[in-house]
Protein backbone atom coordinates (compact mmCIF):
# COMPACT_ATOMS: atom_id res chain seq x y z
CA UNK A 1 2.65 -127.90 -76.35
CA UNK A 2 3.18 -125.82 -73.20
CA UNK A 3 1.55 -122.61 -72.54
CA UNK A 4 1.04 -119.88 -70.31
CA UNK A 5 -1.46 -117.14 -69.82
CA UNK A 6 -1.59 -113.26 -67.91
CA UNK A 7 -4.62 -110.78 -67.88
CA UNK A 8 -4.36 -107.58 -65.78
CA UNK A 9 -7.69 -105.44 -66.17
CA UNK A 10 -10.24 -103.46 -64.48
CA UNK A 11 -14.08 -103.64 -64.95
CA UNK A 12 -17.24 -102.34 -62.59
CA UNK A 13 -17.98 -105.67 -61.58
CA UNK A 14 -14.35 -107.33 -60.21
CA UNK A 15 -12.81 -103.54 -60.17
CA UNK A 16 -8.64 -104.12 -60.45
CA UNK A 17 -8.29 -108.19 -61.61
CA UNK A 18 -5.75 -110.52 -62.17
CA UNK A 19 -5.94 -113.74 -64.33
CA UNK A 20 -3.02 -116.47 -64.65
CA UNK A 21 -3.03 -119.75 -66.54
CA UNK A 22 -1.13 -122.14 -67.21
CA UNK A 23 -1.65 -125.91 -69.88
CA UNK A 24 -0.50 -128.38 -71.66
CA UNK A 25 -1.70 -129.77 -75.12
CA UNK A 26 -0.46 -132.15 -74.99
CA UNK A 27 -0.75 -134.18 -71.55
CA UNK A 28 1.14 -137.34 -70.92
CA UNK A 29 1.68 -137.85 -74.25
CA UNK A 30 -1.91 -137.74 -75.48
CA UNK A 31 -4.18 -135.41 -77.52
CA UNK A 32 -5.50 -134.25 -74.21
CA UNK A 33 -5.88 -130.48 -73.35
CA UNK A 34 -4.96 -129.90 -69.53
CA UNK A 35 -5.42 -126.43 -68.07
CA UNK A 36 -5.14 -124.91 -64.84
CA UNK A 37 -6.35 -121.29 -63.97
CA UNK A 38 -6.36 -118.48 -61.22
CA UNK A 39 -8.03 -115.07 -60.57
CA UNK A 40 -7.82 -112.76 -57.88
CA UNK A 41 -9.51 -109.63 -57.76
CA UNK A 42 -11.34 -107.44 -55.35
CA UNK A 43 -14.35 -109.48 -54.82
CA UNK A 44 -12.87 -112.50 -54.66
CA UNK A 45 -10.68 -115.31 -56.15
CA UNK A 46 -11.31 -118.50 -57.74
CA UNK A 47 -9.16 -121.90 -58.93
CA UNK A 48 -10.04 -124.33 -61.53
CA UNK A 49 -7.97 -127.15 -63.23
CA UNK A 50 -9.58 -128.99 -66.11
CA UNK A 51 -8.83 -131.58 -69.21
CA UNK A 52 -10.28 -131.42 -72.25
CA UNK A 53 -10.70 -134.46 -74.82
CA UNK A 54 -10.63 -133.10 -78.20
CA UNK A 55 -12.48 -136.34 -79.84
CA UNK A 56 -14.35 -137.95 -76.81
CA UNK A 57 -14.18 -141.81 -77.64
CA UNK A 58 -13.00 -141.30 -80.86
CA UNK A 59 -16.38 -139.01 -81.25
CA UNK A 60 -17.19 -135.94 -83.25
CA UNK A 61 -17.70 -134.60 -79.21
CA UNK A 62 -15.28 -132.73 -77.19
CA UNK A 63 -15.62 -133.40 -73.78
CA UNK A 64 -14.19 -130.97 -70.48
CA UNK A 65 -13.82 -132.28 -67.05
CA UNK A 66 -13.33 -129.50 -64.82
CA UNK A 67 -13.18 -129.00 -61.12
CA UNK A 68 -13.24 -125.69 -59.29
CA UNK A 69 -13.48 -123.99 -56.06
CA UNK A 70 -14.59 -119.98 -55.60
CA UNK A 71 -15.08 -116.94 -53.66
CA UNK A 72 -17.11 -113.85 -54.31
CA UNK A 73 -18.21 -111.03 -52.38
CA UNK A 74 -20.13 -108.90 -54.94
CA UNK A 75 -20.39 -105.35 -54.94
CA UNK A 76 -23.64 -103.82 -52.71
CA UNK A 77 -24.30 -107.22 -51.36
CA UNK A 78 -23.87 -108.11 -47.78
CA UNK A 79 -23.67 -111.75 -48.00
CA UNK A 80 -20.51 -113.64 -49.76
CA UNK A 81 -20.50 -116.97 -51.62
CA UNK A 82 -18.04 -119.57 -50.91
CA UNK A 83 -18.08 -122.72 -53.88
CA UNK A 84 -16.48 -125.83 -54.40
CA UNK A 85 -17.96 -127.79 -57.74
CA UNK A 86 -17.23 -130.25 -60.48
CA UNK A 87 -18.92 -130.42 -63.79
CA UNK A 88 -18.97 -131.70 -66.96
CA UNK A 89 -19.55 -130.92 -70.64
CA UNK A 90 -19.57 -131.89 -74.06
CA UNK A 91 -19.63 -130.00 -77.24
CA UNK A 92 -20.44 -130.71 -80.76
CA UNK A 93 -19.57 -128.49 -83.61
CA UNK A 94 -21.41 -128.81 -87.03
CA UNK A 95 -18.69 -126.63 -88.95
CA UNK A 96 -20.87 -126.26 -92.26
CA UNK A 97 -23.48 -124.94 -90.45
CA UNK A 98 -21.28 -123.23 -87.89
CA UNK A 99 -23.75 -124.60 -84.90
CA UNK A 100 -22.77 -125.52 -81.65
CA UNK A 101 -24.49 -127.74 -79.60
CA UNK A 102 -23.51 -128.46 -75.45
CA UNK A 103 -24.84 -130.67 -73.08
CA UNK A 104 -23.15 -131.02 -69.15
CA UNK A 105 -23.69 -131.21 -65.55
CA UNK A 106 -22.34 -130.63 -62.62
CA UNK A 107 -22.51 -130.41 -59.30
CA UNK A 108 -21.40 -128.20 -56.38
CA UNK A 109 -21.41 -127.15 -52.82
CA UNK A 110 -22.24 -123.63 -52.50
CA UNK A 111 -21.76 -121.92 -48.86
CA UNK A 112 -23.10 -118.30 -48.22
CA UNK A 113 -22.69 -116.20 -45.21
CA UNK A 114 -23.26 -113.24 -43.71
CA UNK A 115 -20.76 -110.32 -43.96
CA UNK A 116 -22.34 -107.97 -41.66
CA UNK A 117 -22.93 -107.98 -37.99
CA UNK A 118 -26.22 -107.84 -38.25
CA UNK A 119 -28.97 -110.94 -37.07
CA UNK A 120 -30.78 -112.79 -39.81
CA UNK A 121 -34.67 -112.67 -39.64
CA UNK A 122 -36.55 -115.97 -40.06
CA UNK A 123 -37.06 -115.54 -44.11
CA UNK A 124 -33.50 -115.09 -44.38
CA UNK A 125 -32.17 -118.03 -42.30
CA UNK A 126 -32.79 -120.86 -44.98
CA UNK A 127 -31.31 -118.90 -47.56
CA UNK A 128 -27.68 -119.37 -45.23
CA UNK A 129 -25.22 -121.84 -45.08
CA UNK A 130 -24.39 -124.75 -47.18
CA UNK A 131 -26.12 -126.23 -50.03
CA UNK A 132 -25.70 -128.81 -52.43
CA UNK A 133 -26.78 -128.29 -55.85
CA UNK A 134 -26.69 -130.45 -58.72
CA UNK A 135 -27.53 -129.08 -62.51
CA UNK A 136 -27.70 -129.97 -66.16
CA UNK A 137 -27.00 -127.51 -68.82
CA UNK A 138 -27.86 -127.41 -72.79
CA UNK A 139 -26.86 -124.60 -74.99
CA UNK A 140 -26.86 -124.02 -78.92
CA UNK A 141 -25.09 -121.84 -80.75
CA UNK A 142 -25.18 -120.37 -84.19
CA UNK A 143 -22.14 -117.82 -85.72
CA UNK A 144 -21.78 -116.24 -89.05
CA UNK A 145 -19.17 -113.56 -87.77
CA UNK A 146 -16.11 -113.47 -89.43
CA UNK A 147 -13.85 -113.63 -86.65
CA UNK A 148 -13.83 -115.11 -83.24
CA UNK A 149 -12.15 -112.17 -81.55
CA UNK A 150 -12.17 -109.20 -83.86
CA UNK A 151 -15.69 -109.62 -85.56
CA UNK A 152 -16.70 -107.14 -88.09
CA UNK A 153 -19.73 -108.71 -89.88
CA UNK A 154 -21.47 -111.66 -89.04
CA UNK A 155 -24.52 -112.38 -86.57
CA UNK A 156 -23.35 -113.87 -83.32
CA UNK A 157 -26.81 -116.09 -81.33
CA UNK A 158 -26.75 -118.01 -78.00
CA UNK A 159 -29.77 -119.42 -76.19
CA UNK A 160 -29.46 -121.77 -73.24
CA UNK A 161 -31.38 -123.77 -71.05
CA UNK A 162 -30.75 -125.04 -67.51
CA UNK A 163 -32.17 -126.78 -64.52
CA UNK A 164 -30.90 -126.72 -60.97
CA UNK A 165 -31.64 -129.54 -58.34
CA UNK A 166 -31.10 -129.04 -54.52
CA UNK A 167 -30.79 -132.06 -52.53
CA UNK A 168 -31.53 -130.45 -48.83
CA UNK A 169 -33.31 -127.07 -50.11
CA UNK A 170 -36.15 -126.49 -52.11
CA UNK A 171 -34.31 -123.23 -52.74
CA UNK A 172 -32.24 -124.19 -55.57
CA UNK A 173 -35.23 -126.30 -57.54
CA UNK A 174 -35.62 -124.05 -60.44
CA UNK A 175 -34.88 -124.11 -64.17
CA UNK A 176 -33.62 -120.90 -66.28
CA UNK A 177 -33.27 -119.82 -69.80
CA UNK A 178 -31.27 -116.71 -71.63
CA UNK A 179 -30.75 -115.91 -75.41
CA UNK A 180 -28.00 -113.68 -76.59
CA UNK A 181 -27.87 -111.47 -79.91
CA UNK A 182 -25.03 -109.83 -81.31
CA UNK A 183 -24.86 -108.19 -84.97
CA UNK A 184 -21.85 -106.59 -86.29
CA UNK A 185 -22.42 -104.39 -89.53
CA UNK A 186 -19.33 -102.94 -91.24
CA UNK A 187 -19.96 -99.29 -92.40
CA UNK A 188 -16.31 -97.86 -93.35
CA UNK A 189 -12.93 -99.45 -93.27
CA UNK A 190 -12.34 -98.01 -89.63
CA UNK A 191 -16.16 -98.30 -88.44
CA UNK A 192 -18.50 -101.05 -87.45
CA UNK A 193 -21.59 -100.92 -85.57
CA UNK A 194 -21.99 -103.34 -83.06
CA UNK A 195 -25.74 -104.76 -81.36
CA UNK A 196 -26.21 -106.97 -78.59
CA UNK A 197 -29.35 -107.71 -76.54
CA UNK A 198 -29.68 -110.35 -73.91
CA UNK A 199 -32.75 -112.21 -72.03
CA UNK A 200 -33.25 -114.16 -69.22
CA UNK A 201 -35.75 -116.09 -67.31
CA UNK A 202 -36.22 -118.51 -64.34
CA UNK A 203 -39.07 -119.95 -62.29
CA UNK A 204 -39.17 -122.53 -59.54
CA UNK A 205 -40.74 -126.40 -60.42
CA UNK A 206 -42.11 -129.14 -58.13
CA UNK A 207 -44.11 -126.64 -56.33
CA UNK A 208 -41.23 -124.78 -54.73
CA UNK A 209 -42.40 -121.03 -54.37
CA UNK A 210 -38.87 -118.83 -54.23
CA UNK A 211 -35.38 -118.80 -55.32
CA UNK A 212 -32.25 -117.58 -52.76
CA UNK A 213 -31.17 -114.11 -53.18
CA UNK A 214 -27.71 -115.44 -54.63
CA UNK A 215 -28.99 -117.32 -57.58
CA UNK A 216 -31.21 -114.34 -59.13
CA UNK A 217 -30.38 -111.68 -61.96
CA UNK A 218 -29.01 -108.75 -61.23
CA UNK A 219 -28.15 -105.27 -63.37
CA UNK A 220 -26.16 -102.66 -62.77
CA UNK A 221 -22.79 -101.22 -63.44
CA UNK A 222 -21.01 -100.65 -67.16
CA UNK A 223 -22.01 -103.86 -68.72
CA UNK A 224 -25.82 -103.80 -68.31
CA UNK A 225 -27.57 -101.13 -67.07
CA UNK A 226 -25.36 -97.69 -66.50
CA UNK A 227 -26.38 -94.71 -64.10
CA UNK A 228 -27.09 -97.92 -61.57
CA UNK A 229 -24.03 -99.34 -59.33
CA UNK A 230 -23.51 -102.83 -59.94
CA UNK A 231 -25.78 -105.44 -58.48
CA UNK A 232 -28.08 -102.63 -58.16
């Protein structure tokens, strides 16, 4: 029931990267999934052990407890982000329909600073130091593709739908959405044409009027928009 897990890569956004994992399937005895992970890379490195419940209560759900702890300093950004959360999730598949539904919270303390020498003007100086930040998350999904990691037909769609709660800033009261497409049509034996598109969205609630810098969109780099650096 043991297992353990390597990645060694390079993309735009983490440049050179290192993943390690390690789990058991089979914790204490149970039909429990426990998992431990670490990445390191150059902007950053994060932890996170979790355990999984295949059948939560004897349920049709599968439920994840996770906790996790993070640091990123992201490419053309002067600040850094410092995180230390728990959340939770659980996830029902309808296999005759192949739909996925999720449901989960969480909640975590989220510390940015400054990685400059440079002083912080007054519209800035909220946007520093620690918050605490508590979320719920929903998600369906819906896939017809024929294989999980090698598709070559099939539609792939994704839509989600989350709201954050800040209990000492007003910066982190906001809700966001995002949908996902992917289409894979096979035309030979050797070729397949793949499509994706993505959206997102977010807005502030409970008359809050802006959202920190950290928790925005941002484009750039190989995997969005190329001829831009990332975060650009």
């Amino acid at each position: 029931p043991y297992y353990v897990e390597l990645a060694l890569g390079y993309d735009t956004s983490r440049h050179l990267y290192m993943e390690a994992g390690i789990g058991d399937k089979a914790f204490r005895g149970h039909n429990l999934n426990a998992q431990a992970g670490f990445e390191l890379s150059r902007v950053g490195y994060g932890i996170d052990a979790s355990l999984t419940e295949p059948r939560f209560l004897s349920s049709r759900f599968t439920s994840t407890s996770k906790a996790y702890t993070k640091k990123n300093e992201a490419f053309n950004k002067d600040y850094g982000i410092r995180t230390f959360g728990l959340s939770q999730t659980f996830l029902r598949n309808f296999k005759k329909t192949k739909i996925y539904l999720s449901l989960g919270g969480g909640y975590e303390y989220r510390d940015r600073y400054l990685r400059v020498d440079r002083e912080l003007d007054d519209d800035e100086k909220d946007d520093y130091g620690v918050r605490h930040i508590g979320r719920i998350n929903t998600g369906i999904t819906w896939r017809t593709t024929d294989s999980l990691v090698h598709p070559r037909n099939g539609l792939f769609a994704s839509t989600t739908f989350d709201v954050f709660k800040g209990t000492d800033s007003s910066l982190d009261d906001f809700y966001k959405y995002g949908l996902e497409l992917r289409y894979y049509l096979p035309v030979t034996d050797d070729l397949v044409v793949a499509m994706r598109g993505r959206y997102g969205y977010m807005n502030t609630y409970g008359g809050t009027t802006g959202i920190s810098d950290d928790q925005l969109y941002y484009l750039g780099g190989a995997s969005t928009v190329r001829g831009f650096d990332e975060n650009m």
